[in-house]
N, C-alpha and C. Protein backbone atom coordinates (compact mmCIF):
# COMPACT_ATOMS: atom_id res chain seq x y z
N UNK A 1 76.04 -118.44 73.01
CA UNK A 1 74.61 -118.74 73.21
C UNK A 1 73.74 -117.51 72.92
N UNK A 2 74.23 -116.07 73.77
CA UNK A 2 73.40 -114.87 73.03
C UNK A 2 73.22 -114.98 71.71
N UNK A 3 74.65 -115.13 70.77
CA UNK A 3 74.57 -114.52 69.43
C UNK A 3 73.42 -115.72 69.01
N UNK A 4 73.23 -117.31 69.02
CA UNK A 4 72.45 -118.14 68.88
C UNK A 4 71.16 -117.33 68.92
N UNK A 5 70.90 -116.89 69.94
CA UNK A 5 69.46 -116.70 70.59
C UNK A 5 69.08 -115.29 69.55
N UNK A 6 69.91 -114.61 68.90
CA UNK A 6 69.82 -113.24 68.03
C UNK A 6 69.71 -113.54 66.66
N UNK A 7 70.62 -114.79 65.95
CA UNK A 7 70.36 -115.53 64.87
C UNK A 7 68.94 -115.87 64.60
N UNK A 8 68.38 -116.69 65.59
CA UNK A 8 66.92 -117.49 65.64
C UNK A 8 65.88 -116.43 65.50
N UNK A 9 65.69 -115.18 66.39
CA UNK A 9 65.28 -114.22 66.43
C UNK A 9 65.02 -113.57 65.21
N UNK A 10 66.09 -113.46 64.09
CA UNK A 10 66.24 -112.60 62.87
C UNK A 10 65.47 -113.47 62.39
N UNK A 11 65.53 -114.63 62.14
CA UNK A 11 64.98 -115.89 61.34
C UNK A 11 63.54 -116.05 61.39
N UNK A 12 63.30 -115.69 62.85
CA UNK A 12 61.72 -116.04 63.08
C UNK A 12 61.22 -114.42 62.48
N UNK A 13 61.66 -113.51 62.03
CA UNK A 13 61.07 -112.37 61.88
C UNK A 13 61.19 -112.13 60.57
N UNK A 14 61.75 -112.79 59.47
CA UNK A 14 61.56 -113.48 57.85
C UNK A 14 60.12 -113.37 57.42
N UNK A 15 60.02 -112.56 56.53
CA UNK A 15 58.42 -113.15 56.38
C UNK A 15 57.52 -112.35 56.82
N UNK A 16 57.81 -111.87 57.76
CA UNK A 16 56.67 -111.22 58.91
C UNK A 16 56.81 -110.17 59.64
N UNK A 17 55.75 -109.03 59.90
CA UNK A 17 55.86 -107.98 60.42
C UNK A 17 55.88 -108.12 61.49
N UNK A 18 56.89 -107.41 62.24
CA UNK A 18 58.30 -107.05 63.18
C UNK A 18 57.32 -106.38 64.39
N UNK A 19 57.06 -106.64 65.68
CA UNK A 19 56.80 -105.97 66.42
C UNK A 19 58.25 -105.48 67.38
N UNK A 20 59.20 -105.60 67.04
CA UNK A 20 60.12 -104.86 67.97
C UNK A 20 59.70 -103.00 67.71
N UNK A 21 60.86 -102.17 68.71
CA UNK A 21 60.21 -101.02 68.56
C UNK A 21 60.50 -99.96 66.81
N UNK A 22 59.93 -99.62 66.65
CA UNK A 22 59.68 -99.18 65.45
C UNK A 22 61.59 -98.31 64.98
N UNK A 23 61.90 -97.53 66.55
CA UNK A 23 63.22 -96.78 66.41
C UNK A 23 64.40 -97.61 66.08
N UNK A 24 64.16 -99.04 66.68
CA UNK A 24 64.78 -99.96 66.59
C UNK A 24 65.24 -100.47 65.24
N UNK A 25 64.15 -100.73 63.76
CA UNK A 25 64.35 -100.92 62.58
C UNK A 25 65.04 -100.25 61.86
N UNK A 26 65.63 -100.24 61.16
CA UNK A 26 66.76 -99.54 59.98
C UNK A 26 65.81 -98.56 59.35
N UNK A 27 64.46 -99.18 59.04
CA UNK A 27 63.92 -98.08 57.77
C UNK A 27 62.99 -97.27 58.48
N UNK A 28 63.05 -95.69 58.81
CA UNK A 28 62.20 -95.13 59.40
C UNK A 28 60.63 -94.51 58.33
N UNK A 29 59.99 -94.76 59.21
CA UNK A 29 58.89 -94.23 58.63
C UNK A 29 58.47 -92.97 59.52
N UNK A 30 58.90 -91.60 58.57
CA UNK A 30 58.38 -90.41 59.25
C UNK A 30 57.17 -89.75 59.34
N UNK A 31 56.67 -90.09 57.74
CA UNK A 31 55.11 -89.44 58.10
C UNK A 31 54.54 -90.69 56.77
N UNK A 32 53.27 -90.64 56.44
CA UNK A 32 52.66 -91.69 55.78
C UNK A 32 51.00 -90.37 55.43
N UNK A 33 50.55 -90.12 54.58
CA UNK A 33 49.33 -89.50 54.44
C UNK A 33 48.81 -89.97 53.13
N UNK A 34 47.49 -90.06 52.86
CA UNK A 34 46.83 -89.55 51.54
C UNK A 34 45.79 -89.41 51.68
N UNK A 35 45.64 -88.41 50.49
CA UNK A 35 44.52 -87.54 50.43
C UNK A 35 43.73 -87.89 48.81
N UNK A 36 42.57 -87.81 48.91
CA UNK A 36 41.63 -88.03 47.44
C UNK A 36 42.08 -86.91 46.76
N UNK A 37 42.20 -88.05 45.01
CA UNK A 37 42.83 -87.09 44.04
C UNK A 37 41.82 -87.37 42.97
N UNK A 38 40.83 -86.27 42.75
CA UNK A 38 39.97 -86.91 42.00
C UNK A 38 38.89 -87.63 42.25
N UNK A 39 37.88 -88.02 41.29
CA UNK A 39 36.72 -89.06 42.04
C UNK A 39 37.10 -90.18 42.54
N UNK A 40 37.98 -90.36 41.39
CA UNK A 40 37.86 -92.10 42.10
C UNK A 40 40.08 -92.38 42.35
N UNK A 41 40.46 -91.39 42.71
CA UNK A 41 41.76 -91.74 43.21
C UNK A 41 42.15 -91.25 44.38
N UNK A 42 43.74 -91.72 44.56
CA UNK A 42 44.16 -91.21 45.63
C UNK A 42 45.58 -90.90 45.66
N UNK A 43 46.29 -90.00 46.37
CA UNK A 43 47.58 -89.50 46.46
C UNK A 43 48.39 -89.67 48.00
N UNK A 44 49.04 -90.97 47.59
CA UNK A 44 50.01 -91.16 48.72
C UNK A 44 51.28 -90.76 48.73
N UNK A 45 51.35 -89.86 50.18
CA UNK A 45 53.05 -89.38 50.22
C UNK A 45 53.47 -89.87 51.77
N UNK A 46 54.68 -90.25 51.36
CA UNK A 46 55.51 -90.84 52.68
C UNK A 46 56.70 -90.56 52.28
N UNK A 47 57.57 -90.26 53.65
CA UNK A 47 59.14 -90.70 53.76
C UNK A 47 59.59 -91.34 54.93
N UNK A 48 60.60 -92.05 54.47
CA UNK A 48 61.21 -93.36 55.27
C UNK A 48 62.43 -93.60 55.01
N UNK A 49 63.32 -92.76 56.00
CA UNK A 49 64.91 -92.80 55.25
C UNK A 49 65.71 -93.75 55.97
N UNK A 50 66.20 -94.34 55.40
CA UNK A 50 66.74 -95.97 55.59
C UNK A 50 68.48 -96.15 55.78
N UNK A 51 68.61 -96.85 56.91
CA UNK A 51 70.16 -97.65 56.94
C UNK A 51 70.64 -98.19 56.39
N UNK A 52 69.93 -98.74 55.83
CA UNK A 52 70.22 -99.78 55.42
C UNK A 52 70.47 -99.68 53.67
N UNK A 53 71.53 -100.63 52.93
CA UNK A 53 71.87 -100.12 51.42
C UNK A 53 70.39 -99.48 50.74
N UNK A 54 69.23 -100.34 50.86
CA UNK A 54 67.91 -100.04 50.28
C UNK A 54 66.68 -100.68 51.04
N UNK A 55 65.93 -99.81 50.58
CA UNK A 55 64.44 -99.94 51.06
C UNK A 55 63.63 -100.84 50.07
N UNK A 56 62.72 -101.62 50.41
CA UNK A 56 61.77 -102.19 49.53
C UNK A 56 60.39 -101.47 50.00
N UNK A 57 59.25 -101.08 49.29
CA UNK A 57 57.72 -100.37 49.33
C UNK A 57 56.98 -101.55 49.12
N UNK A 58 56.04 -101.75 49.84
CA UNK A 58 54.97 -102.56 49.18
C UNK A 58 53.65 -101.60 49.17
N UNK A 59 53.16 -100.98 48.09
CA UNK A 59 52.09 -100.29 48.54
C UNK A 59 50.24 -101.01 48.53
N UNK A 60 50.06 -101.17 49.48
CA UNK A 60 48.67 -101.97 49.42
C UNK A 60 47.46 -101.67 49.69
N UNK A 61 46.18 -102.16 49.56
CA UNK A 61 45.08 -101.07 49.36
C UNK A 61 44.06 -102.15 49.58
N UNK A 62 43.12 -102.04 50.41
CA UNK A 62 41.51 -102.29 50.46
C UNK A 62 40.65 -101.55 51.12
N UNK A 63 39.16 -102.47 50.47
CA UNK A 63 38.15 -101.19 50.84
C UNK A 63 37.31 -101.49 51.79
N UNK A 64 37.75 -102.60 52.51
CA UNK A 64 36.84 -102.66 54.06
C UNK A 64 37.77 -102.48 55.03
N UNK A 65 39.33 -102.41 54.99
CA UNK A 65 39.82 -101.71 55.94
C UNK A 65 40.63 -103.25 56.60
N UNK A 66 40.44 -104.33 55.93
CA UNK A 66 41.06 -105.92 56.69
C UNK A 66 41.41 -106.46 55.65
N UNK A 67 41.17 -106.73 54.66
CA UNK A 67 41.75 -107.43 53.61
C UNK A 67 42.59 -106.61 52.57
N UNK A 68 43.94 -106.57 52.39
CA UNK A 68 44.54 -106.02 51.43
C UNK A 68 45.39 -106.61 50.43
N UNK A 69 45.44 -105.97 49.62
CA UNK A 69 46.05 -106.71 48.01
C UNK A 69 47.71 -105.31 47.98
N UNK A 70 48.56 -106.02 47.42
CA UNK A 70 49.72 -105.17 46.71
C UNK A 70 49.28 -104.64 45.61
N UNK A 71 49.29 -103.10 45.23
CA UNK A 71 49.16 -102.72 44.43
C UNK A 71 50.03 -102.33 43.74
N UNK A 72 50.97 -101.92 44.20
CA UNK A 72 52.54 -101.50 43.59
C UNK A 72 53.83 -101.66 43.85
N UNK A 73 55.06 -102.17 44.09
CA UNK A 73 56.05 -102.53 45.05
C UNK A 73 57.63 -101.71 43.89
N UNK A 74 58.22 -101.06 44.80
CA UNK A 74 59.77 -100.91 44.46
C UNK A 74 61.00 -100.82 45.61
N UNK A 75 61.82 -100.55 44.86
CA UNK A 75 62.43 -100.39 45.88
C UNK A 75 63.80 -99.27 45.30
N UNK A 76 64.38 -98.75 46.68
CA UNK A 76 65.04 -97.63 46.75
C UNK A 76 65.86 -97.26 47.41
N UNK A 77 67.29 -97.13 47.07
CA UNK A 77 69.00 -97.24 47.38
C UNK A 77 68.67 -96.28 48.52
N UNK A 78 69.64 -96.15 49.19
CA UNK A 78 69.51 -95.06 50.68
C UNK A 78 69.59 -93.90 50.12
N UNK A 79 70.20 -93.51 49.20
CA UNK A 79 70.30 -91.83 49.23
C UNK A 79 68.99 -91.04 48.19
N UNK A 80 68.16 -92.15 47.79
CA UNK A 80 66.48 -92.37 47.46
C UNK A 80 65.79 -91.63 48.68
N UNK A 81 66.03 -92.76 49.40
CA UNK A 81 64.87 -92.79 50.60
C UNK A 81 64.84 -91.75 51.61
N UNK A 82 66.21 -90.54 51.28
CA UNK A 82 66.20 -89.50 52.29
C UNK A 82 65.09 -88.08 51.64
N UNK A 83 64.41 -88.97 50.13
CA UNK A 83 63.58 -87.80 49.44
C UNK A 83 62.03 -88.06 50.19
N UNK A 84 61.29 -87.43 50.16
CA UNK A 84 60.00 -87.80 49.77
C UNK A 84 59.56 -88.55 48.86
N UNK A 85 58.36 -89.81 48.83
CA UNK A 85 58.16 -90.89 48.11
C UNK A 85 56.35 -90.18 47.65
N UNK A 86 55.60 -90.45 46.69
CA UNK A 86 54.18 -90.09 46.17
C UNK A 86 53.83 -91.16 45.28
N UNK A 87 52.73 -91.36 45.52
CA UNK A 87 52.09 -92.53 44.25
C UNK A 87 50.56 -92.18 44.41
N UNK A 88 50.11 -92.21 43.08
CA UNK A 88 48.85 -92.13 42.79
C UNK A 88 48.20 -93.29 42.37
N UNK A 89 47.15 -93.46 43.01
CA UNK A 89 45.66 -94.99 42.75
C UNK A 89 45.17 -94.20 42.63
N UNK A 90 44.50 -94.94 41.36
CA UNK A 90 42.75 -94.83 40.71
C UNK A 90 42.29 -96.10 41.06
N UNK A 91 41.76 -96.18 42.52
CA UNK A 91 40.74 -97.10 43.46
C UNK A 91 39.95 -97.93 42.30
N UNK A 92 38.92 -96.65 42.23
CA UNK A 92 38.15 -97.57 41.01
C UNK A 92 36.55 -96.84 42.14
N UNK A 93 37.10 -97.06 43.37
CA UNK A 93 35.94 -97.00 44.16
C UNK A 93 34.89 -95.31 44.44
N UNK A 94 36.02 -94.80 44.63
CA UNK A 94 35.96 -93.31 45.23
C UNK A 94 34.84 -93.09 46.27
N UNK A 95 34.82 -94.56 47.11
CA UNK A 95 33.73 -93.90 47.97
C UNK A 95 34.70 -93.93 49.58
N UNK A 96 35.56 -95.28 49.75
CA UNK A 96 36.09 -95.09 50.57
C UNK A 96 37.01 -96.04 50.60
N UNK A 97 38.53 -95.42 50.91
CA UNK A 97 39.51 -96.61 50.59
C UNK A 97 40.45 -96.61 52.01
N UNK A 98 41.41 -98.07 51.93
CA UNK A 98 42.07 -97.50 53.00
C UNK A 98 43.58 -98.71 52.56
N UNK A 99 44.80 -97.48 52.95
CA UNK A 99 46.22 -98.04 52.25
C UNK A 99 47.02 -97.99 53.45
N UNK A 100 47.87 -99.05 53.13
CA UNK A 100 49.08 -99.09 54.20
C UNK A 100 50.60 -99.56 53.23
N UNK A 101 51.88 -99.45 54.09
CA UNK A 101 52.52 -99.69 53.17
C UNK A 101 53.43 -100.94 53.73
N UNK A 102 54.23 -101.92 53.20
CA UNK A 102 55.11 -103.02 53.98
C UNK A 102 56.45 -102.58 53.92
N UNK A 103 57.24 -102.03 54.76
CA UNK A 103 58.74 -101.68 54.37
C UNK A 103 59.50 -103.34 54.32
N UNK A 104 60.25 -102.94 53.91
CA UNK A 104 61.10 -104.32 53.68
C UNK A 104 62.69 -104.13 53.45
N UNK A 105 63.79 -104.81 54.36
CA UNK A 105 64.60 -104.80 54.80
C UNK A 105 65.75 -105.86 53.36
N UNK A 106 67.04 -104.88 53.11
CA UNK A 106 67.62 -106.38 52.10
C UNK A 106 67.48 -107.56 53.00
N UNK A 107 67.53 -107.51 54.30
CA UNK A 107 67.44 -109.06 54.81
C UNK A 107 66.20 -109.51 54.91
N UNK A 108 65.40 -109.07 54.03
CA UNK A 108 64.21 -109.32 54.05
C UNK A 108 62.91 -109.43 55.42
N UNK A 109 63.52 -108.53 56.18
CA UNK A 109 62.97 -108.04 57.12
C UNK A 109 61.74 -106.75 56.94
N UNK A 110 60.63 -106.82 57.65
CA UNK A 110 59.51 -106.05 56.98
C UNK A 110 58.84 -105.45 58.44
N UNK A 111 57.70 -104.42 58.47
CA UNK A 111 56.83 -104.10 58.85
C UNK A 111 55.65 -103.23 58.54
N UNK A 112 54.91 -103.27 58.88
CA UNK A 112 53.48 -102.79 57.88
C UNK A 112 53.01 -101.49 58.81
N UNK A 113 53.11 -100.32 57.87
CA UNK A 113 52.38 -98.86 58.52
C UNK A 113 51.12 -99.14 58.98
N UNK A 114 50.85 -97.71 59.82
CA UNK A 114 49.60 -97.92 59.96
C UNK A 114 48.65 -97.80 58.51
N UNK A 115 47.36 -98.00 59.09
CA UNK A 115 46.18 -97.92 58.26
C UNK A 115 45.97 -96.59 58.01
N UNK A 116 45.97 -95.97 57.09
CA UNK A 116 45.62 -94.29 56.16
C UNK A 116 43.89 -94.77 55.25
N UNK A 117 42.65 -93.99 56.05
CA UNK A 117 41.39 -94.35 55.70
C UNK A 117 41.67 -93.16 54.70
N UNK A 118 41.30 -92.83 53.13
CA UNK A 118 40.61 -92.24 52.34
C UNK A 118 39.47 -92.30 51.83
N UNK A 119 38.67 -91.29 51.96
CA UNK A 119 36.90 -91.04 51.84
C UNK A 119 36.57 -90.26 50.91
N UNK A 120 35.92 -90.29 50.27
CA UNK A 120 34.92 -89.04 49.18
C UNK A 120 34.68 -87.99 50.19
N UNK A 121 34.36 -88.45 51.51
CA UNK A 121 33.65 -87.05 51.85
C UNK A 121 34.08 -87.07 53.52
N UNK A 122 34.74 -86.52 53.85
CA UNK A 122 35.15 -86.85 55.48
C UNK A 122 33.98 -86.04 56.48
N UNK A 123 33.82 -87.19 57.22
CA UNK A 123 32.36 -86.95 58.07
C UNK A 123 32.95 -86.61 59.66
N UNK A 124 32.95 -85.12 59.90
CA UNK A 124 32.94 -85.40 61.97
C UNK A 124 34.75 -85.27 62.15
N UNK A 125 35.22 -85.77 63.07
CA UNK A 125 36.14 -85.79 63.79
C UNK A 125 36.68 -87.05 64.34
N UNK A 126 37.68 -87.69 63.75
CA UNK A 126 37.71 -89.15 64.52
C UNK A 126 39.39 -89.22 64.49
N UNK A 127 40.06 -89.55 65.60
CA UNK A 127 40.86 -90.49 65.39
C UNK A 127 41.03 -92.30 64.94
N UNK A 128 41.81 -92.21 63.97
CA UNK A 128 41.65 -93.50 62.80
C UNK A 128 43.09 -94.99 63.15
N UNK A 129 43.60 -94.49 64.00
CA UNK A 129 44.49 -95.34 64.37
C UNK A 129 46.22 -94.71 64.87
N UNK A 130 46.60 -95.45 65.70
CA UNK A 130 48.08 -95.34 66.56
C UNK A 130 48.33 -96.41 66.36
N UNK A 131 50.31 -96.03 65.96
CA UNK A 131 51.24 -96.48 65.36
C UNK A 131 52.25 -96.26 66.34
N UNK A 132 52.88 -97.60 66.10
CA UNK A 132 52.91 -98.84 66.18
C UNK A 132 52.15 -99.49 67.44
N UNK A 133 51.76 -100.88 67.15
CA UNK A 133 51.38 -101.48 68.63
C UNK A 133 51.88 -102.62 68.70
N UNK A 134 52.05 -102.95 70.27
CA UNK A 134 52.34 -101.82 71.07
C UNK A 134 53.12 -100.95 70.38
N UNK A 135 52.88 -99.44 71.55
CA UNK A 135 53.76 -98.16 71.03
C UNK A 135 55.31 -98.58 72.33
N UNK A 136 55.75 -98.38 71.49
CA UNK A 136 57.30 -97.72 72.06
C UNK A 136 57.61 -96.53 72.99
N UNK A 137 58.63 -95.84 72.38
CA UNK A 137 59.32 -94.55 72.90
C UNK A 137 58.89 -93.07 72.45
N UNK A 138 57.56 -93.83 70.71
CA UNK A 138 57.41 -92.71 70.10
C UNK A 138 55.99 -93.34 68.96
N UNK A 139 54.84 -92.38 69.23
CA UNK A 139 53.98 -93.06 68.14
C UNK A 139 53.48 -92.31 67.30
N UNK A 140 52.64 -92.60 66.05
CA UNK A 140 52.12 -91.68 65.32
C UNK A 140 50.73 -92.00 65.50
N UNK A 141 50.18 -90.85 65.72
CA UNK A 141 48.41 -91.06 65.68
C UNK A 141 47.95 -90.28 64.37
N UNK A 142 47.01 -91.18 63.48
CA UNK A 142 46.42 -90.54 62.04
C UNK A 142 45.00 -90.29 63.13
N UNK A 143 45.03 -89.21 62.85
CA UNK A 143 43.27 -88.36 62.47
C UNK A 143 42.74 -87.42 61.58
N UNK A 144 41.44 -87.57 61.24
CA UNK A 144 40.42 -86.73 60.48
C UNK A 144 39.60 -85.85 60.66
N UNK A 145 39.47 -84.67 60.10
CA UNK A 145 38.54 -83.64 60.52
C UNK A 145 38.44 -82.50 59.42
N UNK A 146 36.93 -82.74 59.52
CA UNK A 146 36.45 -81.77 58.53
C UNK A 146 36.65 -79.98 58.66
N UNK A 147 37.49 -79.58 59.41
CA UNK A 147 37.78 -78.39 59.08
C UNK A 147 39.13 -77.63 59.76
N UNK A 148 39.50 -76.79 59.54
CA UNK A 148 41.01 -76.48 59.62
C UNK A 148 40.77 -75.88 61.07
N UNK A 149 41.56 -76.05 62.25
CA UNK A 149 41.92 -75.30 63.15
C UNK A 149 42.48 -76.30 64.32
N UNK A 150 42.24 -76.24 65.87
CA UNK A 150 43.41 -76.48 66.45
C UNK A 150 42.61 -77.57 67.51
N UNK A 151 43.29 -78.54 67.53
CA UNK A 151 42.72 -80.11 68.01
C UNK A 151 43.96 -80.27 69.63
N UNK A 152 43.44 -79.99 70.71
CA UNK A 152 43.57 -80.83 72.18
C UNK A 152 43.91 -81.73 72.11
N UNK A 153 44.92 -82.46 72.76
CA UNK A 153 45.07 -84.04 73.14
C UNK A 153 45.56 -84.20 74.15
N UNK A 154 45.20 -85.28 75.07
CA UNK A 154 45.46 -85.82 76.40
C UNK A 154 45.74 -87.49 76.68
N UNK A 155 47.00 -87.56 76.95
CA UNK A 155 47.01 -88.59 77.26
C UNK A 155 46.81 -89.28 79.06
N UNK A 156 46.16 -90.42 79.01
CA UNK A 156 45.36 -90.61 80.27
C UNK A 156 45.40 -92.03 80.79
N UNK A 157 46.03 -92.18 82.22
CA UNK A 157 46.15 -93.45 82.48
C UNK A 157 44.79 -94.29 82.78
N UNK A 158 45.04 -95.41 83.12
CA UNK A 158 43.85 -96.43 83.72
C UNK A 158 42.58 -95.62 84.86
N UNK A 159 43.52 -95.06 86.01
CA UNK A 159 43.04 -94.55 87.07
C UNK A 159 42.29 -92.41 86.30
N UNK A 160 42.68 -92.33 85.39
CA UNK A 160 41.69 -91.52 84.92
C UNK A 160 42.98 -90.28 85.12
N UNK A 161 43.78 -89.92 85.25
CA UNK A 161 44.69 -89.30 85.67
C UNK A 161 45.41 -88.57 83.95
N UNK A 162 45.19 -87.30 83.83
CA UNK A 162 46.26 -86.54 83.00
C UNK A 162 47.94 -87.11 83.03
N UNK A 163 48.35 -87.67 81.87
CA UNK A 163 50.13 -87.77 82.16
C UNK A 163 50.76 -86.82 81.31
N UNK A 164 49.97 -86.33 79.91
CA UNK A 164 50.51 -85.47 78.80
C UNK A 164 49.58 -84.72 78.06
N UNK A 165 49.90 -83.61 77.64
CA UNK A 165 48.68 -82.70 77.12
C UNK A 165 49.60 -82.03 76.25
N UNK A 166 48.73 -81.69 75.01
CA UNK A 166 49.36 -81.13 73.58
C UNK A 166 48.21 -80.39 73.13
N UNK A 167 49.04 -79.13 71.85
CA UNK A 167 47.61 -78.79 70.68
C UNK A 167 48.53 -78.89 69.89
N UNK A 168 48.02 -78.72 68.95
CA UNK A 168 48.61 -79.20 67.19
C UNK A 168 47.12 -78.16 66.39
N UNK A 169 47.90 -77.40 65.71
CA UNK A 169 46.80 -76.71 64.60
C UNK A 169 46.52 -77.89 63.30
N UNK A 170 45.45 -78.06 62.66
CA UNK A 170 45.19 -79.11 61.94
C UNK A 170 45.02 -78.40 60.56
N UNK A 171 44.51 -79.16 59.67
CA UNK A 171 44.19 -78.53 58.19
C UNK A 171 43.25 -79.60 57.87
N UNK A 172 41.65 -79.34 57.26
CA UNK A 172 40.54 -80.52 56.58
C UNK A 172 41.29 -81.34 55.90
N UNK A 173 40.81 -82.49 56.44
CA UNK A 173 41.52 -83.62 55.99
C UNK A 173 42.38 -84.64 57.17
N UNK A 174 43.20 -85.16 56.13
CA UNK A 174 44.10 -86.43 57.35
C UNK A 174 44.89 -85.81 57.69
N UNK A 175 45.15 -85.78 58.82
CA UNK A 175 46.52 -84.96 59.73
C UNK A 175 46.93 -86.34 60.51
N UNK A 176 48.41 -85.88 60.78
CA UNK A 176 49.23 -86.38 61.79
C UNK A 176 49.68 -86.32 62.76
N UNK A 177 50.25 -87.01 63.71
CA UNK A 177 50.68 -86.01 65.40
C UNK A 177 51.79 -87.43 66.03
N UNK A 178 52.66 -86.69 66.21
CA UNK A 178 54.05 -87.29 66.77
C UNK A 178 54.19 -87.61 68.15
N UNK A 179 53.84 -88.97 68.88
CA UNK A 179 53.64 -88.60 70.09
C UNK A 179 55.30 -89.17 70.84
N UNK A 180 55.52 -88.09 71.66
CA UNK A 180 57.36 -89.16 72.44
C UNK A 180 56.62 -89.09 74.03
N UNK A 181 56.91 -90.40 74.10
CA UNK A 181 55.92 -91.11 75.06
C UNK A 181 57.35 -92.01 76.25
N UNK A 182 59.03 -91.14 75.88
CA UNK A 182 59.16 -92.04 77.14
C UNK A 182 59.62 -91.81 78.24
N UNK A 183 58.65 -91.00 78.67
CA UNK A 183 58.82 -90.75 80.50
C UNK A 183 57.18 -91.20 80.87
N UNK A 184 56.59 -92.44 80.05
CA UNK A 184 55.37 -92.94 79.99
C UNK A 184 55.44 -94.15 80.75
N UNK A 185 55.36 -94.77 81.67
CA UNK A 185 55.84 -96.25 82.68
C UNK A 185 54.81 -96.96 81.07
N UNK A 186 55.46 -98.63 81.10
CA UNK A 186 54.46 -99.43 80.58
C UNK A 186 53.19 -99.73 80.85
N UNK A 187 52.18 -99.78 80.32
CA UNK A 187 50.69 -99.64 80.22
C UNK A 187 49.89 -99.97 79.73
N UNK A 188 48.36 -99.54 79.85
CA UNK A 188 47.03 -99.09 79.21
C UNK A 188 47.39 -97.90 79.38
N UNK A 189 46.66 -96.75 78.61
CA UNK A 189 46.40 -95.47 78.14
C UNK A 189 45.26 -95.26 77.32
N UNK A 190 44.86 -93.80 77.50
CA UNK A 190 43.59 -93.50 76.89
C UNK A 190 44.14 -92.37 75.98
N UNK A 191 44.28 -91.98 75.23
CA UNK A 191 44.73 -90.99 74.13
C UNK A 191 43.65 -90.21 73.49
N UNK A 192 42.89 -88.98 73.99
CA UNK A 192 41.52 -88.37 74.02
C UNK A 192 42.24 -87.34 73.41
N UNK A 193 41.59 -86.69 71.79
CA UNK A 193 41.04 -85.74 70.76
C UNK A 193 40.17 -84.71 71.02
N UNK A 194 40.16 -83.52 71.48
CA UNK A 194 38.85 -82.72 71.46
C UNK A 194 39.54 -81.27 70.53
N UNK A 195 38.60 -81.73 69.25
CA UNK A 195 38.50 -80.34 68.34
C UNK A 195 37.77 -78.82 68.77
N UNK A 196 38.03 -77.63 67.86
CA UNK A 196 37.66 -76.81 68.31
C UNK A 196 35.95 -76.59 68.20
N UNK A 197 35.26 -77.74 68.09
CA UNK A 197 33.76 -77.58 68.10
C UNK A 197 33.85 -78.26 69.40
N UNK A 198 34.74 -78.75 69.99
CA UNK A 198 34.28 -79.78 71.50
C UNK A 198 33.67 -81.17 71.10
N UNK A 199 33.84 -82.03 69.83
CA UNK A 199 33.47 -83.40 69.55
C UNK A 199 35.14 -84.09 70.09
N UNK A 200 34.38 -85.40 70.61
CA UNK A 200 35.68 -85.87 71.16
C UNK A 200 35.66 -87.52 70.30
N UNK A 201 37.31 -87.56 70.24
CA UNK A 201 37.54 -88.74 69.82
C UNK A 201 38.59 -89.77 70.87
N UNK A 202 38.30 -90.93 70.98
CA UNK A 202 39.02 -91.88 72.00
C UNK A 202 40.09 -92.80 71.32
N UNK A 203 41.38 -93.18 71.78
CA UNK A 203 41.66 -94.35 71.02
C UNK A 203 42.47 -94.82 72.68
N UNK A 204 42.39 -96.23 72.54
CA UNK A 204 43.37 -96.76 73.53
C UNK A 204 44.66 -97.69 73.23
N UNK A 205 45.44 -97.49 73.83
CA UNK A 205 46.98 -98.03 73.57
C UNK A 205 47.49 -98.72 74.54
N UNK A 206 48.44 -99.70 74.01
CA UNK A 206 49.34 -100.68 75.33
C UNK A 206 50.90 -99.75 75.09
N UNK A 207 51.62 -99.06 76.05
CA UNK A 207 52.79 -98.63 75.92
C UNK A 207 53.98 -99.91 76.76
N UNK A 208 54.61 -100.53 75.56
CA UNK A 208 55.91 -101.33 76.15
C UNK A 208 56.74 -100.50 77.28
């Protein structure tokens, strides 16, 4: 009856991005960035080294940030996927784009990165989204900031309470930050940004 109930499970997850926990999937996704290449392009680099015989990419792209199209798709044997991966778009737009990618499993099992915003001109200080949701045991938070130096973070329960505190030195542009979140009880959380000018950025999270 378990193995039944694990069959059905795989079946219902065909097709469709996977909310189990991210550590859990065969194909890891370690970092995901891009940065404007040019007026009107962009330069995506990721690695995602995989269990599995091969990886499938779907790389996809729109410019309001909800509707996306495939722009490029391959795929790549395991001893591929332990390299670094790069692809270059010419948007077309160059004012502001935003890409994510679909991993995909030979059993045709999938899940979709976060959202990576690219801009002509990066404005302020913002965090742009946390990966995966819910988060797990371990998440990635993408943020932006217009100038190089060293960005605060606090993570913060319901009742207003400090549970984790970090710095990370940054570089202009999209940066990344690795959060291991499990001595975190399941939750709401507040995940608060303050750069070295003191502008603050908020994002909130459900931790499984």
């Amino acid at each position: 009856y378990f193995c039944l109930l694990l069959m059905v499970g795989a079946l219902q997850l065909t097709h469709a991005q996977t909310n189990f926990p991210v550590t859990g999937f065969p194909i890891e996704l370690r970092y995901f960035n891009a940065v404007r290449a040019g007026e009107q392009g962009a330069q995506l680099r990721w690695l995602a080294p995989c269990q599995t015989s091969e990886a499938s990419f779907d790389i996809q792209h729109s410019v309001d940030g909800n509707r996306f199209t495939t722009i490029h798709s391959f795929t790549a044997d395991q001893q591929r996927c332990l390299q670094p991966f790069e692809f270059t778009h010419q948007s077309g737009s160059g004012i502001r784009d935003y890409y994510r990618i679909r991993l995909t499993t030979p059993a045709n099992l999938s899940i979709l990165s976060y959202v990576v915003p690219v801009s002509s001109k990066i404005q302020g200080f913002a965090i742009s989204s946390i990966w995966p949701s819910p988060v797990y045991q371990t998440a990635i938070v993408q943020f932006a900031t217009v100038k190089e130096g060293a960005v605060s973070f606090n993570i913060t329960n319901s009742e207003g309470r400090v549970l984790q505190q970090l710095q990370q030195k940054v570089t202009a542009g999209n940066n990344q930050l690795r959060l291991e979140l499990h001595r975190i009880p399941p939750g709401w959380y507040w995940l608060q940004a303050i750069d070295a000018d003191k502008q603050v950025s908020t994002i909130r999270f459900w931790k499984n």
